[in-house]
N, C-alpha and C. Protein backbone atom coordinates (compact mmCIF):
# COMPACT_ATOMS: atom_id res chain seq x y z
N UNK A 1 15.24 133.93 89.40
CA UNK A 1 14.70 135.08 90.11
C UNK A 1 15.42 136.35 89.63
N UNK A 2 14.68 137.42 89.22
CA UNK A 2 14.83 138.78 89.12
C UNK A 2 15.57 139.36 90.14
N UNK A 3 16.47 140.56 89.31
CA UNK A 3 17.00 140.72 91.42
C UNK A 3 15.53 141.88 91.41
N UNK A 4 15.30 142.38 90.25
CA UNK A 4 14.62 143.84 90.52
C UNK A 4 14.92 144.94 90.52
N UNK A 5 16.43 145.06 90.52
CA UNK A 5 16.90 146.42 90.73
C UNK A 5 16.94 147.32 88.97
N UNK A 6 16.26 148.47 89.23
CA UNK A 6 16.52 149.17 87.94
C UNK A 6 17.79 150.29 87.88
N UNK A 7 18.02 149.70 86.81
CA UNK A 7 19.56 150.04 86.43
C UNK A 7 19.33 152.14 86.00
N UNK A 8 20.45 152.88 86.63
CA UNK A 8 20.45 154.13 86.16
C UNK A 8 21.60 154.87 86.07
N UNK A 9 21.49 156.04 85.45
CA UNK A 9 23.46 156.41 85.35
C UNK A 9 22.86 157.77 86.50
N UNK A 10 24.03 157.88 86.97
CA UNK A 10 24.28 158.56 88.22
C UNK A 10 25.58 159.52 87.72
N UNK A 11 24.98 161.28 87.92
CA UNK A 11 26.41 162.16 87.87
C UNK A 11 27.14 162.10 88.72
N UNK A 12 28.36 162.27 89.02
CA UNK A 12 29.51 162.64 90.08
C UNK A 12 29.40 163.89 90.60
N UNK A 13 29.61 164.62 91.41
CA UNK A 13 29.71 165.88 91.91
C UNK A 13 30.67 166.47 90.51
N UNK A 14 31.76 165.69 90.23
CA UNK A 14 32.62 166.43 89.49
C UNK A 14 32.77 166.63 87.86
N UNK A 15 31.24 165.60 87.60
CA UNK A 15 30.44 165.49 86.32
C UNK A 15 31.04 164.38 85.28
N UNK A 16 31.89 163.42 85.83
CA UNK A 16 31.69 162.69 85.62
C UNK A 16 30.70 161.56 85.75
N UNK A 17 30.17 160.60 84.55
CA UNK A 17 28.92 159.81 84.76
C UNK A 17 29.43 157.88 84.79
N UNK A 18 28.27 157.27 86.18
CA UNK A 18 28.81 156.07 85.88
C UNK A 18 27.46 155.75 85.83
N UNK A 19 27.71 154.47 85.47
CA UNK A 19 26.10 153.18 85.39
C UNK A 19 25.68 152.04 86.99
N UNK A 20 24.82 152.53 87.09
CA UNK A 20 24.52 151.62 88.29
C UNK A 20 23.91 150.66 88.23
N UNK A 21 23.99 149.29 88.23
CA UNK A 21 23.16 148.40 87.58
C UNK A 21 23.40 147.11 88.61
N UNK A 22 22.89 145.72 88.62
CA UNK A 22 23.13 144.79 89.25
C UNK A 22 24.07 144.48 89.00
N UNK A 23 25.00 143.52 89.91
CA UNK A 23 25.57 142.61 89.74
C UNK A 23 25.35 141.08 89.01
N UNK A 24 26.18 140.38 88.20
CA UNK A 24 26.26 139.71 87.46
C UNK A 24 27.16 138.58 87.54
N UNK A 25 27.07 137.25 87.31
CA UNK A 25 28.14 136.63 87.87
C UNK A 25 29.50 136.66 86.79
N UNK A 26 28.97 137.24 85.31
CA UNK A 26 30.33 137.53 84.68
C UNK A 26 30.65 139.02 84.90
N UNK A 27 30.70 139.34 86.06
CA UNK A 27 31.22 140.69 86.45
C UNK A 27 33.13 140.31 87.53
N UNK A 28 33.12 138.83 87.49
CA UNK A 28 34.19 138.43 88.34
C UNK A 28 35.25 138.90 88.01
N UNK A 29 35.61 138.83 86.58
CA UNK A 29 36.76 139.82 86.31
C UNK A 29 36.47 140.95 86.77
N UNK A 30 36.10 142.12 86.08
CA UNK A 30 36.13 143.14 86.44
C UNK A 30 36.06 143.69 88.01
N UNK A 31 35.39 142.91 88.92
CA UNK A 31 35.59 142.72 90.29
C UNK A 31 37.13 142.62 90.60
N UNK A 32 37.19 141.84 90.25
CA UNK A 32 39.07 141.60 90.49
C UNK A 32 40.11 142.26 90.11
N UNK A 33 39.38 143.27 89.03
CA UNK A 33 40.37 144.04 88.75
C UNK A 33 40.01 145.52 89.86
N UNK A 34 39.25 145.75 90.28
CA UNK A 34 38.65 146.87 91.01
C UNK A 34 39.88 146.14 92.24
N UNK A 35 39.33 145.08 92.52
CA UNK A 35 40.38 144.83 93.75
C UNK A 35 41.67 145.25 93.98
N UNK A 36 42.56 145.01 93.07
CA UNK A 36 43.60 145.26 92.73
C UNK A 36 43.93 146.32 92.98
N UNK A 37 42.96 147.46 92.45
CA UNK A 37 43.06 148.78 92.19
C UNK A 37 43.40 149.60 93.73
N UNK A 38 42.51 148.98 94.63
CA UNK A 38 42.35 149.67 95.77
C UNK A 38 43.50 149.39 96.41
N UNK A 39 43.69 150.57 97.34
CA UNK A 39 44.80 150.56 98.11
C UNK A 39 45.15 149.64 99.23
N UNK A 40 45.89 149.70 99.90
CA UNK A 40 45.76 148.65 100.82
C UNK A 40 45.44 149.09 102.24
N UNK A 41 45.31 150.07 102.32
CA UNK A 41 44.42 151.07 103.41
C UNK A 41 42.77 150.71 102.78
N UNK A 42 42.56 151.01 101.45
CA UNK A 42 41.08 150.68 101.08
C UNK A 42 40.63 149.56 101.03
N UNK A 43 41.38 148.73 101.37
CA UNK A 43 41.16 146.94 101.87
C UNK A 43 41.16 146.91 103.04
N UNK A 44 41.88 147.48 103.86
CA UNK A 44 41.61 147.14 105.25
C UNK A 44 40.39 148.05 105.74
N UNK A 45 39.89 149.07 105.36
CA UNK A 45 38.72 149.51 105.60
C UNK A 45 37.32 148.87 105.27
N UNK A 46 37.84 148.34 104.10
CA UNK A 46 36.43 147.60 103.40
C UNK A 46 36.61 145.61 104.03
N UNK A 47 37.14 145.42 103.81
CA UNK A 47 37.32 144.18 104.84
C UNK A 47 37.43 143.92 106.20
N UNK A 48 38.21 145.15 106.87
CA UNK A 48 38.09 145.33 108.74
C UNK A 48 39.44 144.31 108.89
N UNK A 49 40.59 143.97 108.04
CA UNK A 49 42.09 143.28 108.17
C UNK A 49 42.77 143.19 107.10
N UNK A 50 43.72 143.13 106.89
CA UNK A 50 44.89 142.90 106.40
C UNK A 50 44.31 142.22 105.08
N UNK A 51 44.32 142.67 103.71
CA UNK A 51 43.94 141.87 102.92
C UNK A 51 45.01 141.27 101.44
N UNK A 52 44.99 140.27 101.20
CA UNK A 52 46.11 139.77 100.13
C UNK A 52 45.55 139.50 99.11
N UNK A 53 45.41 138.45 98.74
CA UNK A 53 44.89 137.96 97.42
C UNK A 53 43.25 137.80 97.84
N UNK A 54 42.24 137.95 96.61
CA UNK A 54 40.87 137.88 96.91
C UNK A 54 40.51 136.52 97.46
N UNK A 55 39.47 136.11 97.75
CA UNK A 55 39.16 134.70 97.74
C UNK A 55 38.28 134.44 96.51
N UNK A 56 38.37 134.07 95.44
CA UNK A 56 37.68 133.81 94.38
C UNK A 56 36.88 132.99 94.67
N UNK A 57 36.79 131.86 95.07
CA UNK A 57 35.59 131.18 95.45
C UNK A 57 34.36 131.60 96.30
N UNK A 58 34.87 132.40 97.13
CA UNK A 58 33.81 132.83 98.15
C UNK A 58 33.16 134.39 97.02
N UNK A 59 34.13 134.71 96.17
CA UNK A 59 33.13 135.74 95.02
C UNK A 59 32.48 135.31 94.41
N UNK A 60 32.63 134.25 93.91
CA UNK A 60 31.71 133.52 93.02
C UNK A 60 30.63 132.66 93.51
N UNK A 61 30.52 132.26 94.64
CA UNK A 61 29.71 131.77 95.63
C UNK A 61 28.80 132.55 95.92
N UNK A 62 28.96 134.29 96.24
CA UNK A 62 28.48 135.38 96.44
C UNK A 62 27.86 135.77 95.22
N UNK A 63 28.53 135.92 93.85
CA UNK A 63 27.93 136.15 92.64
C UNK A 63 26.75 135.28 92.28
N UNK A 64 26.92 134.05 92.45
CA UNK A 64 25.59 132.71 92.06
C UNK A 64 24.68 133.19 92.91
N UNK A 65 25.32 133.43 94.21
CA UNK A 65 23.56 133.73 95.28
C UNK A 65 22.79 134.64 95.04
N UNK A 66 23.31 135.83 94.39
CA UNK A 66 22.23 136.55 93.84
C UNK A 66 21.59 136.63 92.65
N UNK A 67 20.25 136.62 93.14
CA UNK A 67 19.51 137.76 93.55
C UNK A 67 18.67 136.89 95.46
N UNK A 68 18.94 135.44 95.25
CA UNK A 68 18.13 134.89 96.05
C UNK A 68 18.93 135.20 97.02
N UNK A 69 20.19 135.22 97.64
CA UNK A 69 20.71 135.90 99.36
C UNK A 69 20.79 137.42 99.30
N UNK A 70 20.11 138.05 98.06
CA UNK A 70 20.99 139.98 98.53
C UNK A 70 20.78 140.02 97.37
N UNK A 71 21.39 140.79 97.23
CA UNK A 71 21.83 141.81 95.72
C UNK A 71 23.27 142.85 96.17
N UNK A 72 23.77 142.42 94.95
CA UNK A 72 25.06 143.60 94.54
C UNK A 72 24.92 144.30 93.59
N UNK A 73 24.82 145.64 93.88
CA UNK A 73 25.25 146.62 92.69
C UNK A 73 26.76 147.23 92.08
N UNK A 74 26.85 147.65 91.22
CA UNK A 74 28.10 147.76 90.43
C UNK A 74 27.70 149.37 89.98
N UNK A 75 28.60 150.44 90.24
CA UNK A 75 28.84 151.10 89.30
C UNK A 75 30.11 150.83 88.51
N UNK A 76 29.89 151.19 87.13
CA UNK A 76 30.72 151.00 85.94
C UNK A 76 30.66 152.36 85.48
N UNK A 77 32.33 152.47 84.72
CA UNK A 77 32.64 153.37 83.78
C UNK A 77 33.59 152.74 82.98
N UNK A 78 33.21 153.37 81.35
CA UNK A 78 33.57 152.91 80.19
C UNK A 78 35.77 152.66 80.57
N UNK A 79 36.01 152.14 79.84
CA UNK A 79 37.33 151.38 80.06
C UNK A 79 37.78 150.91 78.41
N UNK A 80 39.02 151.08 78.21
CA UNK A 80 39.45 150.46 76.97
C UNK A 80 39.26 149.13 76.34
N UNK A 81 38.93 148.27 77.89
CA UNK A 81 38.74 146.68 77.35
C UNK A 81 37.00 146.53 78.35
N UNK A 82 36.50 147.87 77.81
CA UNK A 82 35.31 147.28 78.11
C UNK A 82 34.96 148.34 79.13
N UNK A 83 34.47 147.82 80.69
CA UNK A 83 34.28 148.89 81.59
C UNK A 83 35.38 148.80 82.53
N UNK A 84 35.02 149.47 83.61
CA UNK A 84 35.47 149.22 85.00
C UNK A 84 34.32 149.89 86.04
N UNK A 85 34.91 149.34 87.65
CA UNK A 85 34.50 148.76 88.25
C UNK A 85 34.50 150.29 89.43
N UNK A 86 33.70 151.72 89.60
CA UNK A 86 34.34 152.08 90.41
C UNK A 86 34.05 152.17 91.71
N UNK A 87 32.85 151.61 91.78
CA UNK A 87 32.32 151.18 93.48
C UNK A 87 31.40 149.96 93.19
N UNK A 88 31.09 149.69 94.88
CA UNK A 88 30.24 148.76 94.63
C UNK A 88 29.43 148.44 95.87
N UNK A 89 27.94 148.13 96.27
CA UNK A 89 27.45 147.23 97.19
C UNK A 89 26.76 146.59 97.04
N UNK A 90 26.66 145.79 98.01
CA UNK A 90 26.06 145.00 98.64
C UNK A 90 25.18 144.17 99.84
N UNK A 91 24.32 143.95 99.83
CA UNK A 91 23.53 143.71 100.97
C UNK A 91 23.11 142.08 100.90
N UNK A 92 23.20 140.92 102.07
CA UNK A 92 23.20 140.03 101.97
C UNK A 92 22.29 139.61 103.31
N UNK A 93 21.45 138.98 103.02
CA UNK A 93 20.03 138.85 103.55
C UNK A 93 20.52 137.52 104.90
N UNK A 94 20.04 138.12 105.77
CA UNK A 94 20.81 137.41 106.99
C UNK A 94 19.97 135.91 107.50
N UNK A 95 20.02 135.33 108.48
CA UNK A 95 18.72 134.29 109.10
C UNK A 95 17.58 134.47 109.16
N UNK A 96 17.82 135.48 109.98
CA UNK A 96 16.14 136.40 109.93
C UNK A 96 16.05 136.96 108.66
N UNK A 97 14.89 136.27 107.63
CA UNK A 97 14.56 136.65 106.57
C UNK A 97 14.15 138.46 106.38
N UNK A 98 14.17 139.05 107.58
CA UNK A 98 13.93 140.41 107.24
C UNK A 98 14.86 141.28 107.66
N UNK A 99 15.96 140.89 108.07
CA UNK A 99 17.39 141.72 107.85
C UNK A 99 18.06 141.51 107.32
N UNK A 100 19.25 142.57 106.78
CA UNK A 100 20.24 142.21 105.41
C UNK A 100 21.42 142.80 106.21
N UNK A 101 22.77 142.64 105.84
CA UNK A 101 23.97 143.23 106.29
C UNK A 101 24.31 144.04 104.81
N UNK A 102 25.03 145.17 105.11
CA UNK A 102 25.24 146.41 103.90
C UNK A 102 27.27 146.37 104.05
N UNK A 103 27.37 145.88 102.69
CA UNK A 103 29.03 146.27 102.85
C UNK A 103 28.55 147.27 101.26
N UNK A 104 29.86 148.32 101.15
CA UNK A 104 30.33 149.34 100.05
C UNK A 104 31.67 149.11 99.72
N UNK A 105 31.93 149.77 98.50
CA UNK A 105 33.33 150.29 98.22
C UNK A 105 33.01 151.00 97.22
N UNK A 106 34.05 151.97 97.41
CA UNK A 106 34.29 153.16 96.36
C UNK A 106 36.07 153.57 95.81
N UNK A 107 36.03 152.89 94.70
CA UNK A 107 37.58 153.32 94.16
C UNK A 107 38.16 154.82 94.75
N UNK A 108 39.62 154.93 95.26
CA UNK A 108 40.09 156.09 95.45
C UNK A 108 40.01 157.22 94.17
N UNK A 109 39.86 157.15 92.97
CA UNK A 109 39.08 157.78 92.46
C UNK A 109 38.36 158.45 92.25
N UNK A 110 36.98 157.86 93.42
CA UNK A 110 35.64 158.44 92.76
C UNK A 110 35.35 158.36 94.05
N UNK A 111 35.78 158.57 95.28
CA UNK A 111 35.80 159.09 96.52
C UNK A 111 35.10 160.57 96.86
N UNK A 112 34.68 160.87 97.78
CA UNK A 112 33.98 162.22 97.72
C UNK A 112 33.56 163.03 96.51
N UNK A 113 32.91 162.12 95.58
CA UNK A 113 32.02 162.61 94.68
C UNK A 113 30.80 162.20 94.43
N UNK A 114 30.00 161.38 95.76
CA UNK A 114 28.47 161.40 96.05
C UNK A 114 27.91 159.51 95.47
N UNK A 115 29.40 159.16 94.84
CA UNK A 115 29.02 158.17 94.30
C UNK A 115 28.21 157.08 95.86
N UNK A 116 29.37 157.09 96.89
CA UNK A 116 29.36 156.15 98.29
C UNK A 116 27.84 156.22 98.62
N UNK A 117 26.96 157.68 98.06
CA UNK A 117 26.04 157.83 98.66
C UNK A 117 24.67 157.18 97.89
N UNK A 118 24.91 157.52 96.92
CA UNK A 118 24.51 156.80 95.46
C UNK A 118 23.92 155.39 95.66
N UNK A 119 25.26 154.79 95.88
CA UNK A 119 24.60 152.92 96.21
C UNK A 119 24.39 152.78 97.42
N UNK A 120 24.19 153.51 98.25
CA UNK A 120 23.64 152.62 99.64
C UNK A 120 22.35 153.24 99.37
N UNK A 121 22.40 154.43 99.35
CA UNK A 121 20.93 154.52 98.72
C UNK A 121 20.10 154.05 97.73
N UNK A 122 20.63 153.58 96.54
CA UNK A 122 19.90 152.56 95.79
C UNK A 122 19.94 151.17 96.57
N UNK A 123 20.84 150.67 97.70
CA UNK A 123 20.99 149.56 97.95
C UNK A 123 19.93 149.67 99.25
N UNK A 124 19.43 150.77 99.90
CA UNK A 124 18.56 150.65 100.79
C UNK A 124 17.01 150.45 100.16
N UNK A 125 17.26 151.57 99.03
CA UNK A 125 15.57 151.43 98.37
C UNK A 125 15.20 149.52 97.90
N UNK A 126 16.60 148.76 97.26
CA UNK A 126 16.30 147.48 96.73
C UNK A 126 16.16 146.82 98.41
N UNK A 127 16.73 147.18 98.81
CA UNK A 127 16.46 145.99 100.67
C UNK A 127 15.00 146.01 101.05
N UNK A 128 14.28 147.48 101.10
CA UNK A 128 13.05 148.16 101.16
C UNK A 128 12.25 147.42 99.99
N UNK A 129 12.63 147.62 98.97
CA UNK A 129 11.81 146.29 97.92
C UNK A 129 11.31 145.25 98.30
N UNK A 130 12.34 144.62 98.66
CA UNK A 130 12.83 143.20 99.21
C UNK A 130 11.97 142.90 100.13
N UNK A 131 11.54 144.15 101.04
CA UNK A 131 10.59 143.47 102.46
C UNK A 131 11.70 143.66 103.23
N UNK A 132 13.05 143.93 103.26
CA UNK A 132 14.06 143.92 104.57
C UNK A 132 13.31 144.96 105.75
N UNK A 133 13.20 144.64 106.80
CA UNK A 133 12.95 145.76 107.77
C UNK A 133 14.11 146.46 108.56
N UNK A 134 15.54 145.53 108.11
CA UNK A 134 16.47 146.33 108.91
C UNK A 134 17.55 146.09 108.10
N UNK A 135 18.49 146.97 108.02
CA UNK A 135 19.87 146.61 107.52
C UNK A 135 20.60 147.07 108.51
N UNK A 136 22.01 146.51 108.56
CA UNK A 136 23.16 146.83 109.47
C UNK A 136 24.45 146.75 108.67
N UNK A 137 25.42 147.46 108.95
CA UNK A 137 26.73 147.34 108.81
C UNK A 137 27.66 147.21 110.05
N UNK A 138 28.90 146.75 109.58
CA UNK A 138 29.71 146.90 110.56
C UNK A 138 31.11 147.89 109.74
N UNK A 139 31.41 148.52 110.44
CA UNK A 139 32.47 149.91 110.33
C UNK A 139 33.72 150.13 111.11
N UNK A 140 34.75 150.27 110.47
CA UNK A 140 35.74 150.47 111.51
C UNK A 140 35.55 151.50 112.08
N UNK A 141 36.19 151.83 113.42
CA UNK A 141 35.54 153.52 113.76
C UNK A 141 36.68 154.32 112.83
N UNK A 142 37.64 154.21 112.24
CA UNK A 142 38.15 155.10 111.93
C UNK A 142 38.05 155.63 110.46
N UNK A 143 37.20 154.61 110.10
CA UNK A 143 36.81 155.09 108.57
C UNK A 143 35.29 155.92 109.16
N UNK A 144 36.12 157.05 108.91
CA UNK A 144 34.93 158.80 109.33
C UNK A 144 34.35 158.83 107.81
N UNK A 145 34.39 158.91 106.87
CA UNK A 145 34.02 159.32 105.59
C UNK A 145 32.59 158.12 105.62
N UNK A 146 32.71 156.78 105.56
CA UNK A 146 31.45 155.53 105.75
C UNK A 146 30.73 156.02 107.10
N UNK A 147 31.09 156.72 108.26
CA UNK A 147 30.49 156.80 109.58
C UNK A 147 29.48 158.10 109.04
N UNK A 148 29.99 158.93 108.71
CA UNK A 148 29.28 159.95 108.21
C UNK A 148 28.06 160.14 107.42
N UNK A 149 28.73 159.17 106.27
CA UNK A 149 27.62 159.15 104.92
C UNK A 149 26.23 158.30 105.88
N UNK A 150 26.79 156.85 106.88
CA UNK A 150 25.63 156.55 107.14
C UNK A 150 24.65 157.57 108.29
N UNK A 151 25.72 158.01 108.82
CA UNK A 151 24.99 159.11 109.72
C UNK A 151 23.96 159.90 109.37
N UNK A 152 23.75 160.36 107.92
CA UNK A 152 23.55 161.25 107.36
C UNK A 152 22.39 160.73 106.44
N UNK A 153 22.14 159.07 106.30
CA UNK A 153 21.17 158.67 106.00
C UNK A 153 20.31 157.68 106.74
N UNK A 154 20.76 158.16 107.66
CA UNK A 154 19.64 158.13 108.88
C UNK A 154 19.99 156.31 110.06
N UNK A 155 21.22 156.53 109.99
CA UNK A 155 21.52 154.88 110.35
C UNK A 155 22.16 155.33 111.58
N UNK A 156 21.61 154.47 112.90
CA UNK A 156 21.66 154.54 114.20
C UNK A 156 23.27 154.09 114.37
N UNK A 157 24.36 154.37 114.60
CA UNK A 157 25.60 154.15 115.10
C UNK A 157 26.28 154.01 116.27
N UNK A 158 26.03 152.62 116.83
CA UNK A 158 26.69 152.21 117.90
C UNK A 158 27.72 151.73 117.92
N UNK A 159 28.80 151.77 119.81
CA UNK A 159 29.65 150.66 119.48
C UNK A 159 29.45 149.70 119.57
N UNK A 160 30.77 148.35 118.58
CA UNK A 160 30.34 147.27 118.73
C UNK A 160 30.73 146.72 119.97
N UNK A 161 29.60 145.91 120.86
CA UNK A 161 29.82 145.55 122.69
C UNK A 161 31.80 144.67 122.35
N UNK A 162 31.47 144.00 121.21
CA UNK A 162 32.49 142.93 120.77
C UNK A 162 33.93 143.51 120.61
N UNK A 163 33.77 144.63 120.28
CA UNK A 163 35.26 145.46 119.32
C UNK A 163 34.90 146.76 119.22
N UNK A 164 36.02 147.20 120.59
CA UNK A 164 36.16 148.64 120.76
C UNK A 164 36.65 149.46 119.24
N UNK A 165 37.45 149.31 117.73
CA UNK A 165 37.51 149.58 116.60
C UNK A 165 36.32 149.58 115.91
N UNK A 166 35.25 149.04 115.82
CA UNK A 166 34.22 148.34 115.01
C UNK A 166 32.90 149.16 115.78
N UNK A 167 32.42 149.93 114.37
CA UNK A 167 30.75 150.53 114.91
C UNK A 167 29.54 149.74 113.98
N UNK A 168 28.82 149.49 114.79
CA UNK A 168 27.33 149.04 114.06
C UNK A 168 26.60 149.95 113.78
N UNK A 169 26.11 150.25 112.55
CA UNK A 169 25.48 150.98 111.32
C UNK A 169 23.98 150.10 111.39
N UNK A 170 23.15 150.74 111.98
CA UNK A 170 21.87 149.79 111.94
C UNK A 170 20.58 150.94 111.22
N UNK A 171 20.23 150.58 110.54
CA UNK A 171 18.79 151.04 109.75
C UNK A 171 17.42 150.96 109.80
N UNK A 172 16.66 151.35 110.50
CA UNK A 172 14.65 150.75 110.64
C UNK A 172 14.65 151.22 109.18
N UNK A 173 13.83 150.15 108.30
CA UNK A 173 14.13 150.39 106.90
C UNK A 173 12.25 150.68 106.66
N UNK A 174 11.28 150.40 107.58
CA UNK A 174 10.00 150.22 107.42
C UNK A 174 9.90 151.74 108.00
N UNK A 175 8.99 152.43 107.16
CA UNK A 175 8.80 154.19 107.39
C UNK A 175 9.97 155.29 107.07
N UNK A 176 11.24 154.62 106.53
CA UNK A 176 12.34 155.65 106.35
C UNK A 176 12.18 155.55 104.56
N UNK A 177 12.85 156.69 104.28
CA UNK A 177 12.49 157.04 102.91
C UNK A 177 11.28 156.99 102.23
């Protein structure tokens, strides 16, 4: 299966250019090296705890399932041994065949330069492909920069009933965009 997604390069606010394209299952290195990269504040935001070593199995488990559970996108920029890795999402297609859950990351890097906005928006138009009628995230409340961007593309933000820290990012994906 095709994932479908068409691949495009995307400017930065600050004119730098990356490539936005699917995910791949020989993208595991370079995944792992993005990991690394991030801070450990940018792990606990993008994971919601304390994070150590990756789980490689559960990436590669995640890498094989697509295109058939979701799709991941990758932006890339050129690198001495090839590319790198400087954001990334993903959306992973839940029970109900017509909702998906939306996780991001964006290297400290390439942070407030439109990239964050970039792939959820390509990652909403591929869900919208897909037939998804809803996407959701879950958010720490204190990551304001992810509360915002989704605010701002039109995603309903509640708290979670479960976890006074934790907001739900929910999307009607049928009539938006």
């Amino acid at each position: 299966m095709d994932s479908g997604f068409t691949h495009f390069d995307f400017t930065l606010r600050d004119g730098r250019f990356v490539h936005i394209r699917a995910m791949r299952p020989s993208d595991e290195a370079p995944i792992l090296k993005a990991y690394e990269r991030l801070s450990p504040e940018a792990r606990y935001m993008r994971f919601m705890r304390v994070m150590g070593e990756p789980n490689i199995e559960r990436l590669r488990k995640a890498l094989a399932s697509f295109p058939e559970s979701g799709l991941g996108i990758v932006a890339t920029v050129p690198a001495d041994d090839g590319f790198d890795i400087a954001g990334s999402a993903i959306f992973l297609i839940g029970r109900v065949g017509t909702r998906c859950e939306f996780a991001t990351t964006v290297a400290g890097e390439y942070g407030g330069q439109g990239l964050g906005k970039a792939l959820l928006k390509a990652l909403i138009a591929a869900a919208k492909q897909r037939g998804m009628q809803e996407m959701e995230g879950f958010v720490l409340a204190k990551n304001q920069p992810m509360l915002k961007l989704a605010a701002r593309l039109g995603f309903e933000i509640r708290p979670d009933p479960e976890d006074a820290s934790v907001r739900i990012c929910r999307l009607r994906l049928a009539g938006n965009y």
